[in-house]
N, C-alpha and C. Protein backbone atom coordinates (compact mmCIF):
# COMPACT_ATOMS: atom_id res chain seq x y z
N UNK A 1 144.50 71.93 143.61
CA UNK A 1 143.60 72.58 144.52
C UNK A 1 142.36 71.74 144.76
N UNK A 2 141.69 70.63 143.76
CA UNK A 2 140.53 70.20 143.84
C UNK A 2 140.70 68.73 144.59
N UNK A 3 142.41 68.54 144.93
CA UNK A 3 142.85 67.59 145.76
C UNK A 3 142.07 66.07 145.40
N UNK A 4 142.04 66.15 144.01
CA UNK A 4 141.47 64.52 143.69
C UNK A 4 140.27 64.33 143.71
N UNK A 5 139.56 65.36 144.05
CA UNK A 5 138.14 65.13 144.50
C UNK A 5 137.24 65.46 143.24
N UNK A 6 136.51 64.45 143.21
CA UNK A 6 135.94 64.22 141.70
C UNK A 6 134.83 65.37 141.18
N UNK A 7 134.48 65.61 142.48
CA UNK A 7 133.27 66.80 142.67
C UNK A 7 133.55 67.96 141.73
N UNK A 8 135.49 68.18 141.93
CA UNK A 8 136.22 69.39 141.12
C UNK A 8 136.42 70.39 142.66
N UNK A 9 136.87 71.38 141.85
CA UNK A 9 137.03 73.06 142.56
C UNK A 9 136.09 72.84 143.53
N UNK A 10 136.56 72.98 144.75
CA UNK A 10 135.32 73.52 145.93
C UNK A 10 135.18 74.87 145.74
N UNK A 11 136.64 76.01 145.41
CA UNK A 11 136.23 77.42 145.17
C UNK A 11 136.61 77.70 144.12
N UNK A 12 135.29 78.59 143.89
CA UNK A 12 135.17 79.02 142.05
C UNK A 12 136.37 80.34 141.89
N UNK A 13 136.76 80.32 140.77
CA UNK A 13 138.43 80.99 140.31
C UNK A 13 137.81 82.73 141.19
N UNK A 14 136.08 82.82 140.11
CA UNK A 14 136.14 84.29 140.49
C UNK A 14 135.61 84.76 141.82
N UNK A 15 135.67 83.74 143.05
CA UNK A 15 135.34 84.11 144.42
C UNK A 15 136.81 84.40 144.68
N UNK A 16 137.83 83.65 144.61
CA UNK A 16 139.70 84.29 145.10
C UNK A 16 139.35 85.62 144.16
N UNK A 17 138.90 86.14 143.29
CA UNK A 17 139.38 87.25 142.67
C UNK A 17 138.40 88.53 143.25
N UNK A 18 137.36 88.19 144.19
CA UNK A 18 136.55 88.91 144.49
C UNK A 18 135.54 89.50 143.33
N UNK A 19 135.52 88.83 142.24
CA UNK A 19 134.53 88.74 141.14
C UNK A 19 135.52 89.62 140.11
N UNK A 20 136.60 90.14 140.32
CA UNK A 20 137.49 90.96 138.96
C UNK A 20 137.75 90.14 138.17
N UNK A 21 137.73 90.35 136.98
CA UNK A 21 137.99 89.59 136.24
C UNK A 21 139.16 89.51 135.09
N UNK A 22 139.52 91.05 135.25
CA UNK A 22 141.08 91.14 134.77
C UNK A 22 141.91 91.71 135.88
N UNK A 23 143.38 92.03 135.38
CA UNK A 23 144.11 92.22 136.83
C UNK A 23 143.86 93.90 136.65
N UNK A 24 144.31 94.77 137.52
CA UNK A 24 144.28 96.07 137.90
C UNK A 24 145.34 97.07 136.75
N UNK A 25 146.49 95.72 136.78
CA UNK A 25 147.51 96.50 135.84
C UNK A 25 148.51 95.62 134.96
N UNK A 26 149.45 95.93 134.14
CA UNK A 26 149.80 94.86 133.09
C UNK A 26 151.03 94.81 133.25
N UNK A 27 151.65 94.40 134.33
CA UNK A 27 152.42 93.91 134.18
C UNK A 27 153.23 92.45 134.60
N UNK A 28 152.37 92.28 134.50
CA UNK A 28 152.41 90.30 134.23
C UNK A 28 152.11 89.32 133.53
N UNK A 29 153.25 88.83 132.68
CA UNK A 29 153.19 88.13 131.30
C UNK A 29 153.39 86.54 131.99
N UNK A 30 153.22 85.66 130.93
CA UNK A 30 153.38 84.33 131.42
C UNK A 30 155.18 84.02 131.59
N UNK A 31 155.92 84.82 131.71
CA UNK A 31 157.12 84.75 131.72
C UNK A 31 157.40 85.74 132.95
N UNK A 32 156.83 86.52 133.20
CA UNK A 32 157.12 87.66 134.35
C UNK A 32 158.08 87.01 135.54
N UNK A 33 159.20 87.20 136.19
CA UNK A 33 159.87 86.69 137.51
C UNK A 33 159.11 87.46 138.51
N UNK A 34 158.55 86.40 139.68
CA UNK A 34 158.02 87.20 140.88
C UNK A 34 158.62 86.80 141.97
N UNK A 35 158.95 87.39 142.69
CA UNK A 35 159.93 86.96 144.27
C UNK A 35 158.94 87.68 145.66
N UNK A 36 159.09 86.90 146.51
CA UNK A 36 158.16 87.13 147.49
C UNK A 36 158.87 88.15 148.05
N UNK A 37 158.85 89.79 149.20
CA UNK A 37 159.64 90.63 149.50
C UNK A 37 159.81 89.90 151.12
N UNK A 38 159.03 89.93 151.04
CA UNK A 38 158.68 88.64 152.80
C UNK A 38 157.72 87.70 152.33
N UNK A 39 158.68 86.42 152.76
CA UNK A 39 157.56 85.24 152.24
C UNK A 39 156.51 84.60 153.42
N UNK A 40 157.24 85.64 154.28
CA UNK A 40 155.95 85.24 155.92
C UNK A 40 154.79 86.00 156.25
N UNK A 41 153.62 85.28 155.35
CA UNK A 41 152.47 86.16 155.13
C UNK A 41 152.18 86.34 157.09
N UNK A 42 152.21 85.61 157.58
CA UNK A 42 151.90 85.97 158.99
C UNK A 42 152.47 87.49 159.67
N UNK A 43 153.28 87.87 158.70
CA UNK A 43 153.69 89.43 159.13
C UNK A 43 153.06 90.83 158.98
N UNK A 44 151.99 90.12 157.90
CA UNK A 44 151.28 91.23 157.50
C UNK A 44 150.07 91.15 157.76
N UNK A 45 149.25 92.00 157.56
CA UNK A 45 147.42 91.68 158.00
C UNK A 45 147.29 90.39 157.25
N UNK A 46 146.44 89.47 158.05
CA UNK A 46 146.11 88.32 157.40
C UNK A 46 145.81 88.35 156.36
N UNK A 47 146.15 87.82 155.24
CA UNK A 47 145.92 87.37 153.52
C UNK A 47 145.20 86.76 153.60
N UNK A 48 144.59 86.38 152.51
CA UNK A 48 143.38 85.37 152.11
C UNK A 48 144.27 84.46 152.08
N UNK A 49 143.72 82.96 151.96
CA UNK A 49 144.48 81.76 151.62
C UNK A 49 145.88 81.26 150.43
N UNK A 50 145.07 81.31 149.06
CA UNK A 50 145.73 81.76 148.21
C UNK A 50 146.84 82.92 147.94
N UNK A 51 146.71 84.44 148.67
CA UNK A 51 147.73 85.05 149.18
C UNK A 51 149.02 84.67 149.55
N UNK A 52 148.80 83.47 150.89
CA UNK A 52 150.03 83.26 151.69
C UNK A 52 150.06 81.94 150.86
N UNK A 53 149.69 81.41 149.66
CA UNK A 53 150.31 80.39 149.16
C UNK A 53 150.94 80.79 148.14
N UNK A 54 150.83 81.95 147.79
CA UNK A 54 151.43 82.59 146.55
C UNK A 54 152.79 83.39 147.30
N UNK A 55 152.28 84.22 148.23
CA UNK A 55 154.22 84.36 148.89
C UNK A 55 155.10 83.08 148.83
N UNK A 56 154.36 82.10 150.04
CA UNK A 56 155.48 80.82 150.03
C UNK A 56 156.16 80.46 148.71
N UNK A 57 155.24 79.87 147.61
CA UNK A 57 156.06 80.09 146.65
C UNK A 57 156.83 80.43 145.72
N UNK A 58 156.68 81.82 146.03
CA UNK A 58 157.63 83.12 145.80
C UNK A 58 158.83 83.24 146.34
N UNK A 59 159.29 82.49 147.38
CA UNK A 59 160.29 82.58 148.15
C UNK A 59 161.48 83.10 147.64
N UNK A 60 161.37 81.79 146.44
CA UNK A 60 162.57 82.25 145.33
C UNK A 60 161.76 83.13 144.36
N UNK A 61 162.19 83.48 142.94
CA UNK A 61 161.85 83.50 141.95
C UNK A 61 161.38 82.63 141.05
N UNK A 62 159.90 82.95 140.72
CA UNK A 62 159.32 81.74 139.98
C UNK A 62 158.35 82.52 138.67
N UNK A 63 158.63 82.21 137.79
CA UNK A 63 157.72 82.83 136.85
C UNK A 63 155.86 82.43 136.55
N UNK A 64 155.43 83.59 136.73
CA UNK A 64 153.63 83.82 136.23
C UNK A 64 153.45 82.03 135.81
N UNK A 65 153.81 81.52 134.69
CA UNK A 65 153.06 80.38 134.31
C UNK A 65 153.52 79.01 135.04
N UNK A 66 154.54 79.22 135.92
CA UNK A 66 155.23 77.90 136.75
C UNK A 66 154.05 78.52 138.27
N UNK A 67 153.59 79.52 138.56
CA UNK A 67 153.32 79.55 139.77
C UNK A 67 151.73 78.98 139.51
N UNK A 68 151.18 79.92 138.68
CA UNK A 68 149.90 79.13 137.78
C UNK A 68 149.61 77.73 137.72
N UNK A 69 150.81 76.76 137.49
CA UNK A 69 150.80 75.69 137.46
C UNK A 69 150.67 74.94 139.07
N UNK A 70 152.07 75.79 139.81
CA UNK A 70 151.60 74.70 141.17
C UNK A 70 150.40 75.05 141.72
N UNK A 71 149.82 76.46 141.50
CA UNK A 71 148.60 76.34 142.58
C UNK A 71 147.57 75.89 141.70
N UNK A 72 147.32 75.33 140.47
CA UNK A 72 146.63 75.00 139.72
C UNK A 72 145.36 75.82 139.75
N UNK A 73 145.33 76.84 139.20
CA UNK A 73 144.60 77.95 138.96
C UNK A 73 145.03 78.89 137.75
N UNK A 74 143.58 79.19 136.96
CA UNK A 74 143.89 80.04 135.73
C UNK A 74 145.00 80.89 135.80
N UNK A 75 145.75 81.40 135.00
CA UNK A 75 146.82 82.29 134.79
C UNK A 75 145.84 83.36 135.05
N UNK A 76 145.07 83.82 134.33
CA UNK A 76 144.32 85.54 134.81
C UNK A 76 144.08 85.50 136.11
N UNK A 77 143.23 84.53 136.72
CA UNK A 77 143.22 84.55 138.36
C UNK A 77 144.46 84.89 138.57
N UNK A 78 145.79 84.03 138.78
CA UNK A 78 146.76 84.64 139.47
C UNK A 78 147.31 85.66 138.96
N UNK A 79 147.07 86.67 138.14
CA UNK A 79 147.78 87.85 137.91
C UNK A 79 146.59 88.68 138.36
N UNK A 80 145.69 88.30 138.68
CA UNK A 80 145.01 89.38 139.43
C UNK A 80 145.26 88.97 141.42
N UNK A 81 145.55 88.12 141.66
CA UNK A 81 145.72 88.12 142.94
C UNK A 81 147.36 88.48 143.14
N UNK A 82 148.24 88.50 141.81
CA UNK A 82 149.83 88.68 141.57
C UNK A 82 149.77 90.21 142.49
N UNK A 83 148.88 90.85 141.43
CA UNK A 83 147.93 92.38 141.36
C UNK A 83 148.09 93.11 142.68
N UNK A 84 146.94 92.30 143.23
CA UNK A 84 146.83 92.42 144.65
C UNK A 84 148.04 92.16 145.60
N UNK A 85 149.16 91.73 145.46
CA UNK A 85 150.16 91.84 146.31
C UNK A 85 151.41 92.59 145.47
N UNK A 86 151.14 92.62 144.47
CA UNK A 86 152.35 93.58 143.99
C UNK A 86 152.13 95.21 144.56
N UNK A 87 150.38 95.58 144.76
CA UNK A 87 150.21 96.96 144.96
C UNK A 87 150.44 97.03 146.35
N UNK A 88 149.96 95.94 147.31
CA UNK A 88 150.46 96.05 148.67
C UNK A 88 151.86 95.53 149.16
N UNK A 89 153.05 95.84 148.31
CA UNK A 89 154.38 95.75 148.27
C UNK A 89 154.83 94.59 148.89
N UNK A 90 153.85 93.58 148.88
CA UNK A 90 154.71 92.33 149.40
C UNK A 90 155.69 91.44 148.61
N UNK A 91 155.32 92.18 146.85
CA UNK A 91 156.23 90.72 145.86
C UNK A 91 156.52 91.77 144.89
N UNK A 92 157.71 91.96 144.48
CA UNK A 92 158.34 92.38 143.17
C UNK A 92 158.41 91.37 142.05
N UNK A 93 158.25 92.13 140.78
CA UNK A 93 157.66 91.33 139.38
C UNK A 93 159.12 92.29 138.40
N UNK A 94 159.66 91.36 138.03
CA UNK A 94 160.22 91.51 136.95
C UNK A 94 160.54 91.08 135.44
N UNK A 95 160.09 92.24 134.89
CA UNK A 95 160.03 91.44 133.28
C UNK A 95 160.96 91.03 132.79
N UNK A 96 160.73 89.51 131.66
CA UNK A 96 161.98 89.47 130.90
C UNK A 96 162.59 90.70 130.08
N UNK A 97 164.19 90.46 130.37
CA UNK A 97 164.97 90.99 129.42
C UNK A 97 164.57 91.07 128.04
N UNK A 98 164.36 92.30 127.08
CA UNK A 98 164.51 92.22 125.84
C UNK A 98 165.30 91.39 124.99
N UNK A 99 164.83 91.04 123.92
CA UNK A 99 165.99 90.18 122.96
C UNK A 99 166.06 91.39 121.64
N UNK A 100 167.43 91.96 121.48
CA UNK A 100 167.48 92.45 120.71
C UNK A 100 167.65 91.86 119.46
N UNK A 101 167.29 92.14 118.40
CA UNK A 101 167.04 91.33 117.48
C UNK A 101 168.44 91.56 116.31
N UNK A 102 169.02 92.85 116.33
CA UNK A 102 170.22 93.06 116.26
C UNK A 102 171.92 92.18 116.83
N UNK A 103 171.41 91.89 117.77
CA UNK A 103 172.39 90.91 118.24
C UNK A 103 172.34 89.46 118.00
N UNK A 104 171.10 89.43 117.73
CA UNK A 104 170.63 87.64 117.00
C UNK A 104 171.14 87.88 115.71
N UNK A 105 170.88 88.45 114.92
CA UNK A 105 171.74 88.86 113.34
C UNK A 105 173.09 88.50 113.63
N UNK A 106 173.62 89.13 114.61
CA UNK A 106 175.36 89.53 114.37
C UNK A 106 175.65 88.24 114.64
N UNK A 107 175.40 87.32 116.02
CA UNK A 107 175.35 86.17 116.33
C UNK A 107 175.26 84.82 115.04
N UNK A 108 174.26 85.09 114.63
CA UNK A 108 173.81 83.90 113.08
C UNK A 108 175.02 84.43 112.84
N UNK A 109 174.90 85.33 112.17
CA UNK A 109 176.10 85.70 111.20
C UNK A 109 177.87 85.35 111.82
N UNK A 110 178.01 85.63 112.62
CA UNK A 110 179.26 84.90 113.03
C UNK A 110 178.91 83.18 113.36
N UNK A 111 177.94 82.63 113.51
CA UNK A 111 177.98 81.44 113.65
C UNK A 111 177.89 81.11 111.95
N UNK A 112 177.21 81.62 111.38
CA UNK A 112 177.46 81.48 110.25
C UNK A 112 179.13 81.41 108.92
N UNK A 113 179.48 82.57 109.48
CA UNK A 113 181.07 82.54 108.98
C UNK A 113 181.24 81.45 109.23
N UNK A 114 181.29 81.35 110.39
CA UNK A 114 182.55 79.90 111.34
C UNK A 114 181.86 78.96 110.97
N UNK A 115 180.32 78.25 110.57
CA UNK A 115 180.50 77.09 110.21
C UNK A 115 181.24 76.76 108.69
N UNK A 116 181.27 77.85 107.62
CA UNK A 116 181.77 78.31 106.67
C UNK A 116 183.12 78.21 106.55
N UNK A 117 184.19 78.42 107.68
CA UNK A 117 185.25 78.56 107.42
C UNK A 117 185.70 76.59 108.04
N UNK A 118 184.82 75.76 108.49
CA UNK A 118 184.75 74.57 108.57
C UNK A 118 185.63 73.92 107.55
């Protein structure tokens, strides 16, 4: 975002956030999948900048800390601007799958037999 320029950030994290400083609601982990619902912010009332750069790269599915990374901006910033378009239904967020910890047991344990019966 600061495009090489030695100066740094032309815009400060908490002007995109409109000065919030956490997101509205919790459900966005650094693993969260977000998919854009329409990735053509031009369809909707104009977005702020950051907005329609966060659909585009939503296109596909991209998780909280990979999207963080391309727009190179704090992770809390973008889960509060995530925030802001998850409540105005433009992007669905889905959490990782549980790991049951029961099935990692049974798993060892049969990998276990079988290296055993080696």
């Amino acid at each position: 975002m600061n495009g090489g320029d030695p100066a740094g950030r032309l815009v400060r994290p908490f002007t995109l956030t409109g000065g919030r400083t956490r997101p509205s609601r919790a459900d966005f982990t650094l693993i969260t999948s977000v998919t854009a619902v329409d990735p053509q912010p031009e369809r909707a009332a104009r977005p702020q900048p950051e907005h329609a750069r966060i659909l585009r790269l939503c296109a596909k599915p991209v998780v909280v800390a990979e999207l963080a990374a391309q727009l190179d901006l704090p992770v809390s910033v973008v889960c509060i601007l995530l925030c802001d378009l998850l409540e105005a239904g433009r992007i669905t967020a889905r959490a990782p799958r549980p790991i049951s910890r029961t099935s990692d047991m049974d798993l060892l344990q049969k990998v276990r037999d079988g290296l055993g019966r080696l």
